[in-house]
PDB file of N, CA and C in Angstrom:
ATOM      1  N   UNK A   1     -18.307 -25.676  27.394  1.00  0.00           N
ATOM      2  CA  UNK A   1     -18.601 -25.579  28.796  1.00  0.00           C
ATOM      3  C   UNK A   1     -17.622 -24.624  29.478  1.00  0.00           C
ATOM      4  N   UNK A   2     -16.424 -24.931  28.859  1.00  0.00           N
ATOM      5  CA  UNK A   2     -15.183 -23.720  29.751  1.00  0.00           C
ATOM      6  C   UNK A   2     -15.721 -22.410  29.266  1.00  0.00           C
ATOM      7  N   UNK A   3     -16.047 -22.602  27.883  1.00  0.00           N
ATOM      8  CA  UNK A   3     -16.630 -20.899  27.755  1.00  0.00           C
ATOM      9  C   UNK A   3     -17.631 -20.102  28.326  1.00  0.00           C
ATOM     10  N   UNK A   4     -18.900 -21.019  28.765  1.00  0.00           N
ATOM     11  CA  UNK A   4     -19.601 -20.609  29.632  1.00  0.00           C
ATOM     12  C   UNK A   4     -19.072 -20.312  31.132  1.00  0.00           C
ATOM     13  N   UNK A   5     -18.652 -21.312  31.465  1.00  0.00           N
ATOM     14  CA  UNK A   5     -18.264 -21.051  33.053  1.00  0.00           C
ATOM     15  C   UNK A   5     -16.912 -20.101  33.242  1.00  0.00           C
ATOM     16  N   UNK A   6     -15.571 -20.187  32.719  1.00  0.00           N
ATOM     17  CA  UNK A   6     -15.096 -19.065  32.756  1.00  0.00           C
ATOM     18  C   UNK A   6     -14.651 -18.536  31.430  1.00  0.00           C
ATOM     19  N   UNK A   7     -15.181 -18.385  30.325  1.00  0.00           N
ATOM     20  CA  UNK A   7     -14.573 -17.519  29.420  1.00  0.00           C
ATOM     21  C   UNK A   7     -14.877 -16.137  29.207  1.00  0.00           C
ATOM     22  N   UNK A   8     -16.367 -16.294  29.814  1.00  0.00           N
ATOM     23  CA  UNK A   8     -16.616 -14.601  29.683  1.00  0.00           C
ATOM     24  C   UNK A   8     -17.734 -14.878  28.116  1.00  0.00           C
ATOM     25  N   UNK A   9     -17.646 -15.801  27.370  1.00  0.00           N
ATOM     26  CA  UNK A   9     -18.076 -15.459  26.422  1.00  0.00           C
ATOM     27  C   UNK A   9     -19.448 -15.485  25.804  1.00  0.00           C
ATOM     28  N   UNK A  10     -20.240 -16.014  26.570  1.00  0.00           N
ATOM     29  CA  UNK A  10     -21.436 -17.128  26.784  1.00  0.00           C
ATOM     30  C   UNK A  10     -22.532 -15.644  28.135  1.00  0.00           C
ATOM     31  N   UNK A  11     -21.766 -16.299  28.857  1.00  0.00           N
ATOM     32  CA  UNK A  11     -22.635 -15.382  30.281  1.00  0.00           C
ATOM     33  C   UNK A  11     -21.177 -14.630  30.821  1.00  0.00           C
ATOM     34  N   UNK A  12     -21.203 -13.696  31.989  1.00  0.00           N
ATOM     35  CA  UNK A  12     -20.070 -13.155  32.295  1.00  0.00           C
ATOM     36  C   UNK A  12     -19.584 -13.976  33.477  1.00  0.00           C
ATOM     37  N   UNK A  13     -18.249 -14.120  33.582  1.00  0.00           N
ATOM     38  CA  UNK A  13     -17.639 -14.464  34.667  1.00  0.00           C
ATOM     39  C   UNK A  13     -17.870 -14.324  36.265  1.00  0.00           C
ATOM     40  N   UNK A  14     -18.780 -13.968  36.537  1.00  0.00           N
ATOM     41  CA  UNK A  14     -19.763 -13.543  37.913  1.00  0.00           C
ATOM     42  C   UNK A  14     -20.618 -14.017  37.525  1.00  0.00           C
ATOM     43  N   UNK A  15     -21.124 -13.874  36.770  1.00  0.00           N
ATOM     44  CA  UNK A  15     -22.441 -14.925  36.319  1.00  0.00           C
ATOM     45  C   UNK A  15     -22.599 -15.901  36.421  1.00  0.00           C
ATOM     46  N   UNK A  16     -21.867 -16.285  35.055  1.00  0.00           N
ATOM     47  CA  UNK A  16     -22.039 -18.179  35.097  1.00  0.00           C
ATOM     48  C   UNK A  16     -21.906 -18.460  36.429  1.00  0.00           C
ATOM     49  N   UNK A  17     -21.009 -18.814  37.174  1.00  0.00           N
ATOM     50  CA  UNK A  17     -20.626 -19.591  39.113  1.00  0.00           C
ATOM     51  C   UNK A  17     -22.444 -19.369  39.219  1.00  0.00           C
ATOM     52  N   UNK A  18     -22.979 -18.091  39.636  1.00  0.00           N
ATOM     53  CA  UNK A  18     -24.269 -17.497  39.949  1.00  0.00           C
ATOM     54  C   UNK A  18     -25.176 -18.725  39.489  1.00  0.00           C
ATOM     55  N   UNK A  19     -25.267 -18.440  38.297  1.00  0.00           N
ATOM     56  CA  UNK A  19     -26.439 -19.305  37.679  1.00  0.00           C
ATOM     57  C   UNK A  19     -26.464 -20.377  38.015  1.00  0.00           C
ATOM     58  N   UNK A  20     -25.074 -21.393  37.977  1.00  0.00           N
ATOM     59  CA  UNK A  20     -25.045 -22.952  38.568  1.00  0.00           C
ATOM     60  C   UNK A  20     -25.544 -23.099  39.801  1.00  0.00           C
ATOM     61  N   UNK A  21     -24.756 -22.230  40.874  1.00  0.00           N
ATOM     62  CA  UNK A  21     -25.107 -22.114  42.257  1.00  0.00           C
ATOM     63  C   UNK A  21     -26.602 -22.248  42.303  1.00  0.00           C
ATOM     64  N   UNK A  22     -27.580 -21.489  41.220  1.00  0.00           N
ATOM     65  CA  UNK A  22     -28.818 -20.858  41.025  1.00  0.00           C
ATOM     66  C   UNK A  22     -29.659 -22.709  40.643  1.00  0.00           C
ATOM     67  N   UNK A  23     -28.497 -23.351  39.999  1.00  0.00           N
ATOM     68  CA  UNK A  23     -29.773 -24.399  39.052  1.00  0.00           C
ATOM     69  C   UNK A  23     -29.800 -24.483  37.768  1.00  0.00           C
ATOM     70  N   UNK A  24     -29.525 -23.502  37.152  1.00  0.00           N
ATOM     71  CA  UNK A  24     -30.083 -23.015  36.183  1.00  0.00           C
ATOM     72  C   UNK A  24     -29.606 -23.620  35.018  1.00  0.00           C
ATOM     73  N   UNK A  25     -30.084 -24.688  34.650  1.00  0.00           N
ATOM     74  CA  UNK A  25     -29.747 -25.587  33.527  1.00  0.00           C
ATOM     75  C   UNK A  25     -29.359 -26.910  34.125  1.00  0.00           C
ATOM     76  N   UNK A  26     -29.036 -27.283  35.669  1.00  0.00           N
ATOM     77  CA  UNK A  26     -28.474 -28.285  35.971  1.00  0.00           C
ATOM     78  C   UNK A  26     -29.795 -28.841  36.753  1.00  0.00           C
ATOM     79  N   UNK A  27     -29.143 -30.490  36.343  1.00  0.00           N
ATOM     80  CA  UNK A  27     -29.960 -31.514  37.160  1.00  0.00           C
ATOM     81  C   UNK A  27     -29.743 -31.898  38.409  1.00  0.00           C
ATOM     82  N   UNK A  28     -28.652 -31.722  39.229  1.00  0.00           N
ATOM     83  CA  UNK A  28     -28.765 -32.215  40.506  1.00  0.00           C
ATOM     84  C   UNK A  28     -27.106 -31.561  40.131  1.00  0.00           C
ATOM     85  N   UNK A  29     -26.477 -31.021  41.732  1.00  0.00           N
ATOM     86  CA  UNK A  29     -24.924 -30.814  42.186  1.00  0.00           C
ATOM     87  C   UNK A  29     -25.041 -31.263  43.740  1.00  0.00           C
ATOM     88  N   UNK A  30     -23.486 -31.872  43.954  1.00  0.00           N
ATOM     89  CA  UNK A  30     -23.221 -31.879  45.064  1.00  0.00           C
ATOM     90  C   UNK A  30     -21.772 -31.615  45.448  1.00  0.00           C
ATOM     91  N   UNK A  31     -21.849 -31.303  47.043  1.00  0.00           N
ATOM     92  CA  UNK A  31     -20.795 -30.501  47.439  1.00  0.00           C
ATOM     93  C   UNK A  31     -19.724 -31.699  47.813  1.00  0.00           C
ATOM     94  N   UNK A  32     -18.091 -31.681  47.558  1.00  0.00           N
ATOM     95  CA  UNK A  32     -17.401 -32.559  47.959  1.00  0.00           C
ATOM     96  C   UNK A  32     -15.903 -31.644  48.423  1.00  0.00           C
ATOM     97  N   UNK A  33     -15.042 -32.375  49.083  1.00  0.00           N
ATOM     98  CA  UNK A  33     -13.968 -31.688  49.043  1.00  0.00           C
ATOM     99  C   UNK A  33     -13.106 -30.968  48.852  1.00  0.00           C
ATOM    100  N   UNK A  34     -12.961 -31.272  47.606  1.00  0.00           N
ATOM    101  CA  UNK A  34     -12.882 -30.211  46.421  1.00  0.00           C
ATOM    102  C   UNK A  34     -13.245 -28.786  46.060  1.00  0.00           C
ATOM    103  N   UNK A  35     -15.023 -29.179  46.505  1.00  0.00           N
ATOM    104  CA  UNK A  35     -15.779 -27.874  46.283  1.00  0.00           C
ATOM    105  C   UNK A  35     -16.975 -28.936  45.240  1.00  0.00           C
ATOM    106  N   UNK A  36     -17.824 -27.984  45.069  1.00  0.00           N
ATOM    107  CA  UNK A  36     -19.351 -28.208  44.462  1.00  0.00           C
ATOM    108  C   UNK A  36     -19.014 -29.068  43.240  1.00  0.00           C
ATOM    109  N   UNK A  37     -19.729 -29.722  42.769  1.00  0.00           N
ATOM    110  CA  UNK A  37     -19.800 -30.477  41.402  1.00  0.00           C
ATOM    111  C   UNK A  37     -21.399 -30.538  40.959  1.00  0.00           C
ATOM    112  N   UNK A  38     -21.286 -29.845  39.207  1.00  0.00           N
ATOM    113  CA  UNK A  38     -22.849 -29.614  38.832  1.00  0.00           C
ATOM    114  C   UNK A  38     -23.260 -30.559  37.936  1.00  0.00           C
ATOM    115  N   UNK A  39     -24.208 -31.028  37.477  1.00  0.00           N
ATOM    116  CA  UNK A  39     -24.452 -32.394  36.659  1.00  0.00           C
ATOM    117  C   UNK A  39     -25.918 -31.615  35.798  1.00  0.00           C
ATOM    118  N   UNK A  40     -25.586 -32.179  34.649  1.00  0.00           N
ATOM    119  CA  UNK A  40     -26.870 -32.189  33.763  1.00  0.00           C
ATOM    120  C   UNK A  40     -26.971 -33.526  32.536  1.00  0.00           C
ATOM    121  N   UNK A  41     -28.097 -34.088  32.986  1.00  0.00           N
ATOM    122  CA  UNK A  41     -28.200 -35.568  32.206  1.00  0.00           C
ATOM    123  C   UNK A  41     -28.839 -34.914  30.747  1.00  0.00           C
ATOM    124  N   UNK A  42     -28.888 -36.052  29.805  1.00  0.00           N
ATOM    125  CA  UNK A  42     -29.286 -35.816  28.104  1.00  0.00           C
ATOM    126  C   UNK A  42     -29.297 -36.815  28.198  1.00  0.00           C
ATOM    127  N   UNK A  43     -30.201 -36.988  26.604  1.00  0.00           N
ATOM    128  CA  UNK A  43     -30.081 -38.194  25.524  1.00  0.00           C
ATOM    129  C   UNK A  43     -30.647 -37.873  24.324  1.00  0.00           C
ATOM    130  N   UNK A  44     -30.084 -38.832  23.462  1.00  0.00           N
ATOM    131  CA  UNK A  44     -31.068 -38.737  21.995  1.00  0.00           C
ATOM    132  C   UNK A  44     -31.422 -39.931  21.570  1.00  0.00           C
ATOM    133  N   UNK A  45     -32.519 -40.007  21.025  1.00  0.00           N
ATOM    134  CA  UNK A  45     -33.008 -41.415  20.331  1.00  0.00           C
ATOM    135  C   UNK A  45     -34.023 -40.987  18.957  1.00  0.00           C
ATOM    136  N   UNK A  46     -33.611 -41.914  18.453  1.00  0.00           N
ATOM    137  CA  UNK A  46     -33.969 -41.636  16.982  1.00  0.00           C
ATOM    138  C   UNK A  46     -35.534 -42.234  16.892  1.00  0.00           C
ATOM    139  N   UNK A  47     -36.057 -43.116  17.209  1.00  0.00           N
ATOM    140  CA  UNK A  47     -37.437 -43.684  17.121  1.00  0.00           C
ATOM    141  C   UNK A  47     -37.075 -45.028  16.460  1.00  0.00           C
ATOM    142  N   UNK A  48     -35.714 -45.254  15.950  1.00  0.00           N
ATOM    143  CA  UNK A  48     -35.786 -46.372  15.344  1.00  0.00           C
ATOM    144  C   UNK A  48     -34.652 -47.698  16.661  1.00  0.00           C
ATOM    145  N   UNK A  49     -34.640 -46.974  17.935  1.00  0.00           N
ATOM    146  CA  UNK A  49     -34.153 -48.118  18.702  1.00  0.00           C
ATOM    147  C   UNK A  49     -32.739 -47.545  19.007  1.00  0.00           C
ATOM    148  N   UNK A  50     -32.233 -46.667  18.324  1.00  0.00           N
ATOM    149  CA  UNK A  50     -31.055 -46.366  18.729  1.00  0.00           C
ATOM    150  C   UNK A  50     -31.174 -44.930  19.512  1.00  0.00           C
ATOM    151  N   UNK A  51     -29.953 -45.081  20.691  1.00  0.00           N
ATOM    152  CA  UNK A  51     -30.086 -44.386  22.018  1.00  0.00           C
ATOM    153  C   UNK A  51     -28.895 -43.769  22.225  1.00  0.00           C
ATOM    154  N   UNK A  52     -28.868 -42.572  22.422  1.00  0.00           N
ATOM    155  CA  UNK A  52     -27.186 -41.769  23.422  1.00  0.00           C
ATOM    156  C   UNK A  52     -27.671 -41.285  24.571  1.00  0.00           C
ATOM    157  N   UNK A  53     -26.825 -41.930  25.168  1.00  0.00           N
ATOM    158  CA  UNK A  53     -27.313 -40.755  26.772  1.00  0.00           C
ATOM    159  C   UNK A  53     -26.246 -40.366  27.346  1.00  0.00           C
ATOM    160  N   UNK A  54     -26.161 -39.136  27.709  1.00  0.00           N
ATOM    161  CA  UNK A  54     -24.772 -38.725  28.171  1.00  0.00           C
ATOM    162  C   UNK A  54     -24.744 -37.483  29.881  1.00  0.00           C
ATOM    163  N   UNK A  55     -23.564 -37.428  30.121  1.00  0.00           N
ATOM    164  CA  UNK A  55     -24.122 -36.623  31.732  1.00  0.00           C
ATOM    165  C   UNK A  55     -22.834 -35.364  31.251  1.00  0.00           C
ATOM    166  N   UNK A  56     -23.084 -34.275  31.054  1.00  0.00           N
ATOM    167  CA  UNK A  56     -21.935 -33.130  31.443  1.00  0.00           C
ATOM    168  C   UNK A  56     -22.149 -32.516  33.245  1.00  0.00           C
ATOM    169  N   UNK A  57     -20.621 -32.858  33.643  1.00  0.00           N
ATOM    170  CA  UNK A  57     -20.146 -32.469  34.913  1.00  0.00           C
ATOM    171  C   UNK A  57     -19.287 -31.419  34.433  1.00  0.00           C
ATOM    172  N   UNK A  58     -19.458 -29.971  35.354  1.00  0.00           N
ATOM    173  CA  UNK A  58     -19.157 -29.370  35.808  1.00  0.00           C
ATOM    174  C   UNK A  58     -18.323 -29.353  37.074  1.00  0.00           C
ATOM    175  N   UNK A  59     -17.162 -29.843  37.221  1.00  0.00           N
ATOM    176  CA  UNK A  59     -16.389 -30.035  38.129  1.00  0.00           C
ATOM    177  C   UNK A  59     -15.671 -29.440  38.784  1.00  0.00           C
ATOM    178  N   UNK A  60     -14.828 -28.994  40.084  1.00  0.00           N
ATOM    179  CA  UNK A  60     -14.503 -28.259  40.953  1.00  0.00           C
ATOM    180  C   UNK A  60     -13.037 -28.308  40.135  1.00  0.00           C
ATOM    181  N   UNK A  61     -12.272 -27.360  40.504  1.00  0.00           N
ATOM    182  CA  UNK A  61     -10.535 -26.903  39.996  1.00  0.00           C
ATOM    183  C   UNK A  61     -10.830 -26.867  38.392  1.00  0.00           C
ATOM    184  N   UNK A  62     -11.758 -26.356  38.056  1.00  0.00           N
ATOM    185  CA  UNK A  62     -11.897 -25.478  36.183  1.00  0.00           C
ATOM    186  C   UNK A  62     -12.099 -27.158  35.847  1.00  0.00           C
ATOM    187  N   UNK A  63     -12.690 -28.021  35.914  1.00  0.00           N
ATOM    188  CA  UNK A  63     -12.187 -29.088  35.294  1.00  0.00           C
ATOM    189  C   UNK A  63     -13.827 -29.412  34.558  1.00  0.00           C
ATOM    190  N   UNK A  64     -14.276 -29.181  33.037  1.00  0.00           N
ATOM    191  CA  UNK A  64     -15.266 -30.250  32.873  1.00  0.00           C
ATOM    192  C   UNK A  64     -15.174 -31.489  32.273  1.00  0.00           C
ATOM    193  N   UNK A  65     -16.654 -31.974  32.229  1.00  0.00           N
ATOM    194  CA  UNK A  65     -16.252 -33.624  31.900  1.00  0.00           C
ATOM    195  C   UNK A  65     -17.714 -34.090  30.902  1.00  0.00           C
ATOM    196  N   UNK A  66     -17.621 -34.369  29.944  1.00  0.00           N
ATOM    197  CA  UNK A  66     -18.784 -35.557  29.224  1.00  0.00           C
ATOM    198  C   UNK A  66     -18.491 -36.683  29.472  1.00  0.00           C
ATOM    199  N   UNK A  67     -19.861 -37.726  29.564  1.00  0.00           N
ATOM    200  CA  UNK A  67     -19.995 -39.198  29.270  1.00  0.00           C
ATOM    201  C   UNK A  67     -20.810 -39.443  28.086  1.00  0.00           C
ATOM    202  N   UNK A  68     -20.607 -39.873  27.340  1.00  0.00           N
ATOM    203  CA  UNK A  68     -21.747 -40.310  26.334  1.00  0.00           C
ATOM    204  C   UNK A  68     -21.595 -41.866  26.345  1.00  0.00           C
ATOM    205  N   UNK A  69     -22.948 -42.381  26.578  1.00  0.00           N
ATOM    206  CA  UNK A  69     -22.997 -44.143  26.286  1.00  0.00           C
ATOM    207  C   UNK A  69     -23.671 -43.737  25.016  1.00  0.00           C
ATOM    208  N   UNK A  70     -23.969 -44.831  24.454  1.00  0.00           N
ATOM    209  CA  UNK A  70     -24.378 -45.481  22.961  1.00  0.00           C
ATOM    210  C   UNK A  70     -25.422 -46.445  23.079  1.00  0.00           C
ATOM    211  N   UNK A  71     -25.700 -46.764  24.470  1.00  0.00           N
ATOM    212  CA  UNK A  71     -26.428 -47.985  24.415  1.00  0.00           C
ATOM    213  C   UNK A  71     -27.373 -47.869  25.506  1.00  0.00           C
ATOM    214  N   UNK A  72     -28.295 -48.349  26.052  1.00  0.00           N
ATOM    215  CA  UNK A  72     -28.911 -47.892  27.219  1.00  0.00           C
ATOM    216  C   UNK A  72     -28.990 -48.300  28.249  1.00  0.00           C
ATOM    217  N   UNK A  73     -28.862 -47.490  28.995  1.00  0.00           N
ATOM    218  CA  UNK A  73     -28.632 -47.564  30.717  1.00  0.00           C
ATOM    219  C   UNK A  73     -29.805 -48.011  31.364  1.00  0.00           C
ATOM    220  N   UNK A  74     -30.087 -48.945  32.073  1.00  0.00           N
ATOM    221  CA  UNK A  74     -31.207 -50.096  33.312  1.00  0.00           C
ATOM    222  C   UNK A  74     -31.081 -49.100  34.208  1.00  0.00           C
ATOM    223  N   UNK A  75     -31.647 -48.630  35.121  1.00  0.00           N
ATOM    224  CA  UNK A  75     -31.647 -47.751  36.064  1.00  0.00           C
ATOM    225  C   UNK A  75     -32.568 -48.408  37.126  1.00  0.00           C
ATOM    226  N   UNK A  76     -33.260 -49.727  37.045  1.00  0.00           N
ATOM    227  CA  UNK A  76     -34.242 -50.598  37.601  1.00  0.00           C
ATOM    228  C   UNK A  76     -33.736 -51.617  37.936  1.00  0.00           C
ATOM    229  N   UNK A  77     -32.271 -52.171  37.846  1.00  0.00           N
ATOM    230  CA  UNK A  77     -32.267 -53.616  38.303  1.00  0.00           C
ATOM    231  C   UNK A  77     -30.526 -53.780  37.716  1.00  0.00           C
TER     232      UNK A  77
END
């Protein structure tokens, strides 16, 4: 993720910022104190019951972040 957003190595350093600002791969950002924060949700499941779901943040001051659960998230109750 640092390589995309500033390494230059992935997209260029004017770019990448661009593209996030743009959407472009992300599920929802919002703006905080800090400055902007970008989010993109995942998961994998095998068919046999087992589940990962995980969120990469894109965070304000160079900072990114993964979650990966193992188990699955209720989003209903």
């Amino acid at each position: 993720m640092a390589a995309f957003r500033r390494g230059g190595v992935i997209a260029g350093t004017a770019q990448a910022p661009s593209m996030l600002d743009d959407g472009f791969g992300i599920d929802w950002s919002e703006p905080t104190p800090l400055g902007r924060y970008y989010a993109k949700n995942g998961f994998w499941y095998d068919g046999a019951g087992q589940m990962e779901q995980g969120v990469a943040f894109f965070l304000p001051q160079d900072m990114e972040l993964v979650v990966l659960v193992n188990s699955p998230v209720r989003l209903d109750g």
